[in-house]
Protein backbone atom coordinates (compact mmCIF):
# COMPACT_ATOMS: atom_id res chain seq x y z
CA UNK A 1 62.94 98.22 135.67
CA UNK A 2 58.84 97.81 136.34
CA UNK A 3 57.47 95.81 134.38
CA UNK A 4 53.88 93.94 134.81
CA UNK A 5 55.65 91.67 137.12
CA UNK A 6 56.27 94.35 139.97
CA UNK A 7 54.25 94.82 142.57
CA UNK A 8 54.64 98.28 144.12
CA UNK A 9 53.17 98.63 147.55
CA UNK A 10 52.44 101.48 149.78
CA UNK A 11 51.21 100.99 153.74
CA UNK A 12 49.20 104.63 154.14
CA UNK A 13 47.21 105.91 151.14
CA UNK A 14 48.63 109.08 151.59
CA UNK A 15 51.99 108.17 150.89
CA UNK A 16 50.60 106.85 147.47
CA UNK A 17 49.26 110.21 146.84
CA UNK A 18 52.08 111.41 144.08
CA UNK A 19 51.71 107.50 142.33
CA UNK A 20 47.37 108.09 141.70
CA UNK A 21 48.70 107.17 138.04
CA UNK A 22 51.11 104.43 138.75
CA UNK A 23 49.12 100.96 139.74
CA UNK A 24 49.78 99.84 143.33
CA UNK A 25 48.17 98.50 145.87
CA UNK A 26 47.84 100.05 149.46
CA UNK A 27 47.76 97.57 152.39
CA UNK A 28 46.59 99.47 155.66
CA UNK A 29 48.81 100.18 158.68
CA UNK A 30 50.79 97.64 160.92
CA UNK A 31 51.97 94.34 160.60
CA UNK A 32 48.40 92.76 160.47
CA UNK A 33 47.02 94.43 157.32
CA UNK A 34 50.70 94.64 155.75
CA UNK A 35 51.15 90.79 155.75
CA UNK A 36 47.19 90.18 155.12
CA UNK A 37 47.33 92.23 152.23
CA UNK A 38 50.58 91.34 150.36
CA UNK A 39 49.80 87.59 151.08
CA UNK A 40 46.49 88.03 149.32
CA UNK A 41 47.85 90.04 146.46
CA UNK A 42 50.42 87.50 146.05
CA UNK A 43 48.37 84.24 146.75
CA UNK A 44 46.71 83.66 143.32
CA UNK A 45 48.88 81.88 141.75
CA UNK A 46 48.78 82.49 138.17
CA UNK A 47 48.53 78.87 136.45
CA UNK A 48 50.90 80.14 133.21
CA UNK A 49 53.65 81.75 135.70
CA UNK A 50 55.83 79.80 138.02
CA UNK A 51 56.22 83.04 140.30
CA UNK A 52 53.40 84.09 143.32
CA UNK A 53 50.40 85.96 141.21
CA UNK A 54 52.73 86.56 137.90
CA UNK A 55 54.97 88.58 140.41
CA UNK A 56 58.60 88.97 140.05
CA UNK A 57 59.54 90.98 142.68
CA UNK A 58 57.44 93.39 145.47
CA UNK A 59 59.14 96.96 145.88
CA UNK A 60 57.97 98.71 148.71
CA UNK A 61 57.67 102.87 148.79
CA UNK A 62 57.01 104.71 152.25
CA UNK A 63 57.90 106.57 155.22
CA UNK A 64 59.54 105.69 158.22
CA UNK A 65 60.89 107.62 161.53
CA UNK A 66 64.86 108.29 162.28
CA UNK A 67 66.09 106.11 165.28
CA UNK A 68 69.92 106.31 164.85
CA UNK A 69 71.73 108.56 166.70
CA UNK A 70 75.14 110.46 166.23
CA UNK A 71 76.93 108.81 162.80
CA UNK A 72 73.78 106.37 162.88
CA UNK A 73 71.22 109.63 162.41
CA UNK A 74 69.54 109.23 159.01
CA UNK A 75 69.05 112.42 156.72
CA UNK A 76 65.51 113.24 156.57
CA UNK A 77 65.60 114.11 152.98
CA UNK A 78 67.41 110.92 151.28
CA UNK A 79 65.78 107.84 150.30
CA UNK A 80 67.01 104.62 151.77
CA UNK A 81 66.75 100.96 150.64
CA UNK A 82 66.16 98.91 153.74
CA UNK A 83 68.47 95.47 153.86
CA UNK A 84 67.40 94.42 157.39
CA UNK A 85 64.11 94.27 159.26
CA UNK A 86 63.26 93.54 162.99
CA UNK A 87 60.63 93.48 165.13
CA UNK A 88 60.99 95.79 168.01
CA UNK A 89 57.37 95.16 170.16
CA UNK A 90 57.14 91.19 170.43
CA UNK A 91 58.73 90.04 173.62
CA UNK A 92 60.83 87.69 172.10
CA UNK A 93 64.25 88.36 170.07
CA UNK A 94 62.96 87.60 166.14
CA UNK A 95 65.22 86.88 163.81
CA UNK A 96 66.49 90.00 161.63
CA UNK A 97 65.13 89.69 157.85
CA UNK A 98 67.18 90.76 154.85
CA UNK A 99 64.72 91.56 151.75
CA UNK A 100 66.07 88.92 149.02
CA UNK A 101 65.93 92.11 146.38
CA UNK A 102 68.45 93.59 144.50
CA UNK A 103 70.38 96.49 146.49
CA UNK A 104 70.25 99.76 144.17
CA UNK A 105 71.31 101.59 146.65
CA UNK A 106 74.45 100.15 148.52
CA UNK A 107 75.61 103.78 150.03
CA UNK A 108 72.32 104.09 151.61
CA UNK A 109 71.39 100.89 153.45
CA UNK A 110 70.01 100.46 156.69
CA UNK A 111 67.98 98.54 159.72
CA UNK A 112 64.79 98.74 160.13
CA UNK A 113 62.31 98.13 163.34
CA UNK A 114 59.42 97.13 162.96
CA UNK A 115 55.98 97.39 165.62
CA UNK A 116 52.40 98.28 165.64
CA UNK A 117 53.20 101.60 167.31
CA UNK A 118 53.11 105.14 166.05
CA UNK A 119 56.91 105.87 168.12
CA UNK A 120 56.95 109.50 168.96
CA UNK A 121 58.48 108.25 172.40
CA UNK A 122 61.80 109.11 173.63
CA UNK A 123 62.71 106.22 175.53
CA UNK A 124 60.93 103.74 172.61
CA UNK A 125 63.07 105.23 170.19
CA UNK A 126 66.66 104.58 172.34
CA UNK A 127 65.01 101.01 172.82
CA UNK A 128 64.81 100.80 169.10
CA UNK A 129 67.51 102.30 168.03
CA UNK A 130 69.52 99.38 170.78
CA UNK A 131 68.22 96.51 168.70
CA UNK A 132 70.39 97.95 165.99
CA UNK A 133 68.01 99.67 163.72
CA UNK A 134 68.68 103.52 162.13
CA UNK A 135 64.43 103.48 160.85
CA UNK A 136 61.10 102.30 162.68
CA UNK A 137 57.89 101.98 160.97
CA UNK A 138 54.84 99.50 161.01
CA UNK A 139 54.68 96.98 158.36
CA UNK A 140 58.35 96.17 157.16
CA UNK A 141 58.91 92.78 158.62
CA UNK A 142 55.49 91.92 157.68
CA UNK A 143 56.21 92.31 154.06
CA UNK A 144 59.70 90.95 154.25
CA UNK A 145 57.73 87.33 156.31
CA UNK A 146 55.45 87.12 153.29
CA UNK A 147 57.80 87.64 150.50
CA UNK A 148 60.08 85.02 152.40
CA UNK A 149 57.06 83.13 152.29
CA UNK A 150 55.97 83.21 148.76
CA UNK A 151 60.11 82.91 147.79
CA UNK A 152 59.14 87.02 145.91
CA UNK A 153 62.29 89.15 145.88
CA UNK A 154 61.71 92.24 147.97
CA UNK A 155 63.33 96.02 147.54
CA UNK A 156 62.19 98.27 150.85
CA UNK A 157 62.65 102.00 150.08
CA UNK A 158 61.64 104.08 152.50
CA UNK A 159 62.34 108.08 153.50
CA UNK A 160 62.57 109.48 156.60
CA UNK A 161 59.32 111.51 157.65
CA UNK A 162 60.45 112.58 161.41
CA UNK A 163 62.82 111.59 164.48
CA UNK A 164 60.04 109.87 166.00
CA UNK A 165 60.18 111.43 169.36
CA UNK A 166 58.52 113.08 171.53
CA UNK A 167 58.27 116.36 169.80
CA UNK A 168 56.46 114.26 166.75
CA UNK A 169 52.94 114.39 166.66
CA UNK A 170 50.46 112.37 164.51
CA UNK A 171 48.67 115.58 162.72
CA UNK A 172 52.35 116.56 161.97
CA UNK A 173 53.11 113.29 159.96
CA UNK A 174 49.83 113.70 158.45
CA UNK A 175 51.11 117.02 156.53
CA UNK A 176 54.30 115.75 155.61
CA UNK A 177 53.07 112.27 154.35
CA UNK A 178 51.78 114.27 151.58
CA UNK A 179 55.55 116.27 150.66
CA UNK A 180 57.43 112.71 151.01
CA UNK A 181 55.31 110.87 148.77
CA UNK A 182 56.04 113.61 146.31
CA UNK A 183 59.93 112.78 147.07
CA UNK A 184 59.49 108.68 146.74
CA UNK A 185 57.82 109.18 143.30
CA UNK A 186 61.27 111.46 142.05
CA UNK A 187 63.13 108.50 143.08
CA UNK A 188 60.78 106.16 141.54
CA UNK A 189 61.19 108.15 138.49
CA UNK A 190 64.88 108.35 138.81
CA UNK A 191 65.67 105.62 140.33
CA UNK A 192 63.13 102.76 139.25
CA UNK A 193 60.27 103.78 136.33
C-alpha cells in the first residue's frame, strides 16, 4: 500500500523509534505542532500533482490512552484505526471528525478525544470517555482539520499505551513509548508496508 504518495506521521519521536528506516515525519506534541506541521508538509503544492505536496493520503502511527469503560475498555495490546475524532478541552461542543481514509480495520474502530493534556486524571478521563470517545491523545483532530483542509485522505492508527488515570505517570509512558512503537511497526509491516 505505501507508495511515494503516503505520508506517514508520528506525534512523539519516540514512537517513531522502530520506523528510523522508514521516511516519516514527526510533528511535536498537541494540537498546535500537529496541525502546524502536517499543514506545512502538505502545503507545497507540487505543480505536476493535483494532490497537497504529491500526497495521496496521510496515515497516522501512535499511542493513545484507554477511556472506555466496561464493553467500551480498549485492549492495550491491539491496534486500532480511529474513524472519529473530538475535541475534549475547548469549551465549546466541536463537531466530531471522521478521517476520509480507507477503514482496514472495521472490527477495530473507535472515538477518539482529542486535548493538549497529558490525562492521567480520573475524573478527566470519565469526562472524556462521556463525550463518547474509547481513546484520548493530543494531536488527532488536528490532523484530521488539516487533512479536511487540504481534501488528503486520512487513516489514524493508534495503540493503546495506558488507562490514562491516575495511576499513569509520564516517566511510565516514556518506557513504554519505546515497546509500542515496536508493536505499530509489526502492524505496519503486516498490515500496511
Amino acid at each position: 500500500m505505501p507508495n511515494n504518495s503516503t505520508l506517514l506521521v508520528f506525534a512523539h519521536r519516540d514512537e517513531a523509534t522502530a520506523f528510523a528506516d522508514v521516511a516519516h515525519i514527526v510533528t511535536g506534541v498537541g494540537k498546535i505542532n500537529a496541525a502546524v506541521s502536517l499543514a506545512e508538509a502538505l502545503g507545497a503544492r507540487d505543480p505536476k500533482s493535483e494532490t497537497a505536496n504529491g500526497v495521496d493520503r496521510v496515515v497516522v502511527l501512535g499511542t493513545a490512552g484507554v477511556v472506555g469503560e466496561g464493553q467500551h475498555r480498549l485492549d492495550l495490546n491491539t491496534v486500532y484505526q480511529v474513524t472519529g475524532a473530538v475535541q475534549h478541552d475547548f469549551s465549546l461542543p466541536s463537531p466530531e471528525l471522521r478521517p476520509a481514509g480507507e477503514v482496514i480495520l472495521p472490527d477495530h474502530t473507535t472515538t477518539i478525544a482529542t486535548g493538549d493534556v497529558f490525562v492521567k486524571n480520573d475524573a478527566q478521563r470519565a469526562h472524556i470517555h462521556e463525550l463518547g470517545a474509547a481513546l484520548v491523545d493530543m494531536e488527532t483532530y488536528a490532523f484530521a482539520s488539516v487533512c479536511e483542509r487540504f481534501n488528503v485522505p486520512l487513516q489514524v492508527f493508534k495503540i493503546p499505551s495506558d488507562f490514562a488515570d491516575s495511576s499513569t505517570t509520564d516517566e511510565e509512558w516514556d518506557t513504554i513509548v519505546f515497546r509500542k512503537s515496536e508493536q505499530l511497526r509489526e502492524f505496519w509491516d503486516a498490515r500496511l508496508a
